[in-house]
C-alpha atoms as a PDB file:
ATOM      1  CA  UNK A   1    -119.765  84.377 105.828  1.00  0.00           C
ATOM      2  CA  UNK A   2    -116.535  82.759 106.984  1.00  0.00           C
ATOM      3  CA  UNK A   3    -114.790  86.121 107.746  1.00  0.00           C
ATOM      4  CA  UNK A   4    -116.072  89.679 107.401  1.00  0.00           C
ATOM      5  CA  UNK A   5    -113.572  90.543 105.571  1.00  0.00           C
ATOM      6  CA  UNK A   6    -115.629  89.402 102.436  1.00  0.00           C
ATOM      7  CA  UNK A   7    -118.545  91.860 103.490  1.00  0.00           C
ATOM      8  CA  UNK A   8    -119.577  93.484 100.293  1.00  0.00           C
ATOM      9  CA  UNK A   9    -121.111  96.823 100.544  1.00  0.00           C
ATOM     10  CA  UNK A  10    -123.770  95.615  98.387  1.00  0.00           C
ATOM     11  CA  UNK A  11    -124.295  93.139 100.923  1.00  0.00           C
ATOM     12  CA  UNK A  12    -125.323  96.039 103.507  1.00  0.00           C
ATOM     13  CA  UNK A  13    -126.857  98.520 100.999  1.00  0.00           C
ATOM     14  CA  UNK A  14    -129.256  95.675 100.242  1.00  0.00           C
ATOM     15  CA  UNK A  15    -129.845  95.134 103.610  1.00  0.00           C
ATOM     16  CA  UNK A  16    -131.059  98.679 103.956  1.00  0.00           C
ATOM     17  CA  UNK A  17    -133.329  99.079 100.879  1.00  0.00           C
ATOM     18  CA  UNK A  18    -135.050  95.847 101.845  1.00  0.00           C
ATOM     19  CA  UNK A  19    -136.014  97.946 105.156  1.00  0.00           C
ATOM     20  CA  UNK A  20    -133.617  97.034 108.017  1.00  0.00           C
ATOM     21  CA  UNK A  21    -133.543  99.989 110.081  1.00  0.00           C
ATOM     22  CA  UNK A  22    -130.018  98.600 111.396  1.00  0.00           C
ATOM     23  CA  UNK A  23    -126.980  96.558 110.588  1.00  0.00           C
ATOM     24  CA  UNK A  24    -124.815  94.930 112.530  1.00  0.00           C
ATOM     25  CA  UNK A  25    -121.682  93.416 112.061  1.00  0.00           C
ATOM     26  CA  UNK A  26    -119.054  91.507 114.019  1.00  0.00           C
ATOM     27  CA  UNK A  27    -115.931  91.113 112.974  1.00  0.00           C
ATOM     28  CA  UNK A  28    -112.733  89.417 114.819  1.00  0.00           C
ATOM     29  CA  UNK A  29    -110.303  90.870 116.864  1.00  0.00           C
ATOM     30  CA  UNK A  30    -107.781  92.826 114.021  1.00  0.00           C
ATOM     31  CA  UNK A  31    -105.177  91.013 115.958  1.00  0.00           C
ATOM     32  CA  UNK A  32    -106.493  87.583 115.916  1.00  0.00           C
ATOM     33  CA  UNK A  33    -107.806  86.682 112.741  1.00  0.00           C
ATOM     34  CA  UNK A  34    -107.539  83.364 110.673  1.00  0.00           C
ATOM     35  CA  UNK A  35    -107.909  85.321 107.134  1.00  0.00           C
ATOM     36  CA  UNK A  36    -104.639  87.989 108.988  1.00  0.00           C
ATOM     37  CA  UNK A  37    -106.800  91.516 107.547  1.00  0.00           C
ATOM     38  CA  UNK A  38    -110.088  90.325 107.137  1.00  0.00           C
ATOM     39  CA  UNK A  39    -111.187  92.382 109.956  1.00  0.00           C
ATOM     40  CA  UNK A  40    -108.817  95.769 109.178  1.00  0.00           C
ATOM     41  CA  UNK A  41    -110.636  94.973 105.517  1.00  0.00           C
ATOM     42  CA  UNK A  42    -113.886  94.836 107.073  1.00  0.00           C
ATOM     43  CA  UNK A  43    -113.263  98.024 109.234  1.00  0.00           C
ATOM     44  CA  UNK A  44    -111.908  99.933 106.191  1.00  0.00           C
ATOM     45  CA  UNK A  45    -115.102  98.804 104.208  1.00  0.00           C
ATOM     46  CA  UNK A  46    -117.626  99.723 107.407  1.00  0.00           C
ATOM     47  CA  UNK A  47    -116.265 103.174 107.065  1.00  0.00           C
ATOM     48  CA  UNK A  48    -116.478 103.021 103.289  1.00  0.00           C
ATOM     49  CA  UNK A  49    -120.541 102.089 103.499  1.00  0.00           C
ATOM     50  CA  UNK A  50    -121.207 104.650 106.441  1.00  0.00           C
ATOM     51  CA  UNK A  51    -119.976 107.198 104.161  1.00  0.00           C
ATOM     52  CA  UNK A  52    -122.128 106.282 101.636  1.00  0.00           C
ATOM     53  CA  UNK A  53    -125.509 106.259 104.187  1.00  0.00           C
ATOM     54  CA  UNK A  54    -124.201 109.536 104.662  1.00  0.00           C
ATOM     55  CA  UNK A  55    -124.422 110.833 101.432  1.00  0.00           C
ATOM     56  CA  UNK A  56    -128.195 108.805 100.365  1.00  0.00           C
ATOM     57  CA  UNK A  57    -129.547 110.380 104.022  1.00  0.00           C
ATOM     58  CA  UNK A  58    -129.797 107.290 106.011  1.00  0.00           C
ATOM     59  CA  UNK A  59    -126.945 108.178 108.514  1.00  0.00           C
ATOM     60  CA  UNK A  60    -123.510 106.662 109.622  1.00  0.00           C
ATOM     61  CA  UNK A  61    -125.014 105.747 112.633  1.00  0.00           C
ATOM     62  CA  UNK A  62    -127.297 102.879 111.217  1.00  0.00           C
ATOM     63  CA  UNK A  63    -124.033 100.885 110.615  1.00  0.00           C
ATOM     64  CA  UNK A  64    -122.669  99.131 113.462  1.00  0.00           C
ATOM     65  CA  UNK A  65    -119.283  97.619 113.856  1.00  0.00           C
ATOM     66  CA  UNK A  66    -117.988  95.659 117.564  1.00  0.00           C
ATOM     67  CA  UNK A  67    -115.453  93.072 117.201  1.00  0.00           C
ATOM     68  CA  UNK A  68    -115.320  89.645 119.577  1.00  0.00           C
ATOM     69  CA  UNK A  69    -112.319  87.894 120.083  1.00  0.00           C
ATOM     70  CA  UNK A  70    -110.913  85.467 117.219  1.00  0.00           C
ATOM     71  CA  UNK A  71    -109.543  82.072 117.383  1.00  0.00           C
ATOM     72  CA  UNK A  72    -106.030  82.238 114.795  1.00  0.00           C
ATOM     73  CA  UNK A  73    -103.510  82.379 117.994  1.00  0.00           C
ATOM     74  CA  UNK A  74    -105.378  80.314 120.202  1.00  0.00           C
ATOM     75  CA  UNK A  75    -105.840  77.864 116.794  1.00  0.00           C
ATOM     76  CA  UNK A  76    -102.030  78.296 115.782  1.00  0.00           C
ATOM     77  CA  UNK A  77    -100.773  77.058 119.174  1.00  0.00           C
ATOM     78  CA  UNK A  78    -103.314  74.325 119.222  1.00  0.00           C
ATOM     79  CA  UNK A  79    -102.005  72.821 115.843  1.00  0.00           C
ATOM     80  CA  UNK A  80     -98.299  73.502 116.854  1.00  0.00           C
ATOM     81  CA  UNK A  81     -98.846  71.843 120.330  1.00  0.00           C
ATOM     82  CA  UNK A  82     -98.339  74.694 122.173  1.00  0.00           C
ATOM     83  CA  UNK A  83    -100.275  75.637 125.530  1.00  0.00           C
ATOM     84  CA  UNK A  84    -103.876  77.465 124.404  1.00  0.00           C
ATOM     85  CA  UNK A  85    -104.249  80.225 126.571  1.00  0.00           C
ATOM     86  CA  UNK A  86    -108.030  79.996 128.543  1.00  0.00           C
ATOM     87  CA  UNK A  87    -110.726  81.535 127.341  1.00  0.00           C
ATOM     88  CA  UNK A  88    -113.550  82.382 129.486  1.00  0.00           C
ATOM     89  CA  UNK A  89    -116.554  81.902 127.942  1.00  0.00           C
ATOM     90  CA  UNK A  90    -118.198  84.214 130.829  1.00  0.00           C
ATOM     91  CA  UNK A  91    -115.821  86.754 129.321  1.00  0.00           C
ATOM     92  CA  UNK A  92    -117.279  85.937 125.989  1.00  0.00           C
ATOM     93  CA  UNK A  93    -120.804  85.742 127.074  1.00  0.00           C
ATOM     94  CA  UNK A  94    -120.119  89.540 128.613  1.00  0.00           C
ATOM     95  CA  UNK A  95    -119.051  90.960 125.669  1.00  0.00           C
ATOM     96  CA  UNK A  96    -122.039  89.652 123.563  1.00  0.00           C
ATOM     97  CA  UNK A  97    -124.292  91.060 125.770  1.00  0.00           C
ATOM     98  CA  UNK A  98    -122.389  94.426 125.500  1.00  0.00           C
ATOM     99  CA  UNK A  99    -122.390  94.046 122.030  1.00  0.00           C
ATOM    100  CA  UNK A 100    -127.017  93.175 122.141  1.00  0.00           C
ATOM    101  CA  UNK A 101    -126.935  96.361 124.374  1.00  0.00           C
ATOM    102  CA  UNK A 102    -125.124  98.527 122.096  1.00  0.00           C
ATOM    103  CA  UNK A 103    -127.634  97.351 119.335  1.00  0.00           C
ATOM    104  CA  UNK A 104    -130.515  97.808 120.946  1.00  0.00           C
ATOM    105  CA  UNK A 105    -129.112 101.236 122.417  1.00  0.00           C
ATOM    106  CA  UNK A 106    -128.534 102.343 118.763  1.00  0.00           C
ATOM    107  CA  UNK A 107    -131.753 101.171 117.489  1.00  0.00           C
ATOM    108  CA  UNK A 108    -133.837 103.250 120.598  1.00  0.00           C
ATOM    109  CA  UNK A 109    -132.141 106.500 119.736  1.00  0.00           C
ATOM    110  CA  UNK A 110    -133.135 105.603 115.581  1.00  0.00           C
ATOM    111  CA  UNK A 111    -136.183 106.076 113.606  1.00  0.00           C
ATOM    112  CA  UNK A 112    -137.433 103.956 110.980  1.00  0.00           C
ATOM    113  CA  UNK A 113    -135.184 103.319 108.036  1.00  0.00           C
ATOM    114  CA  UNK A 114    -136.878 105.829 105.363  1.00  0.00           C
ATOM    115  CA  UNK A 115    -136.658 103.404 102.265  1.00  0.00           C
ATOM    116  CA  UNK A 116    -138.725 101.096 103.869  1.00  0.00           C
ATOM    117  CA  UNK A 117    -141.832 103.891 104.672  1.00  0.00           C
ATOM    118  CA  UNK A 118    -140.657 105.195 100.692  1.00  0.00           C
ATOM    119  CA  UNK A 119    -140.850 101.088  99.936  1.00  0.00           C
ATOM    120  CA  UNK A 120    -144.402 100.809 101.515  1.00  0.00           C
ATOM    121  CA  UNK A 121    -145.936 104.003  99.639  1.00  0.00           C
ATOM    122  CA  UNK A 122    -144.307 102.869  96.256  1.00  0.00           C
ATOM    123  CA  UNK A 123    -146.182  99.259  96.814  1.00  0.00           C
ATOM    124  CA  UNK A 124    -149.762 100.791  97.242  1.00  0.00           C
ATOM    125  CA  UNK A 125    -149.928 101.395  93.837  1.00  0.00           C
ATOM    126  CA  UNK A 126    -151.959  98.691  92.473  1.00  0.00           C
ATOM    127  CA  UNK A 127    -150.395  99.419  89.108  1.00  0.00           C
ATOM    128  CA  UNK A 128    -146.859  99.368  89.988  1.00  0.00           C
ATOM    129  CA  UNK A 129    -145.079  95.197  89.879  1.00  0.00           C
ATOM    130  CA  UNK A 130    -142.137  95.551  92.059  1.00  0.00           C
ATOM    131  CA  UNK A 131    -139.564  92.387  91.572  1.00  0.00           C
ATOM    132  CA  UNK A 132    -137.769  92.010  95.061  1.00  0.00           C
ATOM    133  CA  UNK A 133    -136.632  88.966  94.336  1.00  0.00           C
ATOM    134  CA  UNK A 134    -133.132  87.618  94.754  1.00  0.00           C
ATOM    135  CA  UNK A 135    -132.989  85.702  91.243  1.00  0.00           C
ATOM    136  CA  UNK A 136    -131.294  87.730  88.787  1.00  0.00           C
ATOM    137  CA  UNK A 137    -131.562  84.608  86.691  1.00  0.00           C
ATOM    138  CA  UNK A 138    -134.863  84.334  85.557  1.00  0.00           C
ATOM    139  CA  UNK A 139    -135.896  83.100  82.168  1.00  0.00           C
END
């Protein structure tokens, strides 16, 4: 999506029932963003949605949130003809591999997500049709 500030937390719950053990999500620099509080939104809604995986068992903890640098002031000077500060992209490159480690620190010290073991049970039954399908407009 064009800024996280549009992250739904239907958008992560779903992510969750359809078995990720883990979500991630990236957001820009509260200080540097194009949409000015799509990141503080995003933050406010992270902490909104780890509540809730608190309260439905899954845990807080199964909800990441890092933020990267954005591009508004470097953008803004750009377009006004102003100097645009360097930006390293071995700097950049750092942080995203801080940001894979933290990931795949978080998911080591994790168990599998317990909707999707609950998910796998529920499909054994030969009787049971489960629609998992997107399309809420079927005919």
């Amino acid at each position: 999506m064009p800024c996280t500030g549009r992250l739904q937390p239907e958008h992560v719950l779903k992510a969750f029932e359809s078995g990720a053990d883990l979500v991630c999500t990236v957001a820009c620099e509260e200080d540097n963003c194009h949409y000015l509080e799509g990141s503080q939104r995003c933050t406010r809604r992270v902490d909104y949605i780890r509540g809730i995986l608190d309260e439905v068992g899954l845990g807080a903890e199964r909800l990441l949130l890092f933020h990267l640098p954005g591009t508004a002031a470097e953008d803004t000077a750009l377009g006004a003809a102003g100097v645009v500060p360097a930006c390293s992209s071995e700097v950049g490159d750092a942080r995203v591999a801080a940001i894979r480690a933290g990931v795949l620190q978080a998911l080591d010290g994790l168990g599998p997500n317990p909707l999707h073991a609950a998910l796998a049970e529920v499909t054994d039954d030969p009787y049971l049709q489960l629609d998992i399908s997107d399309d809420d407009n079927e005919d």
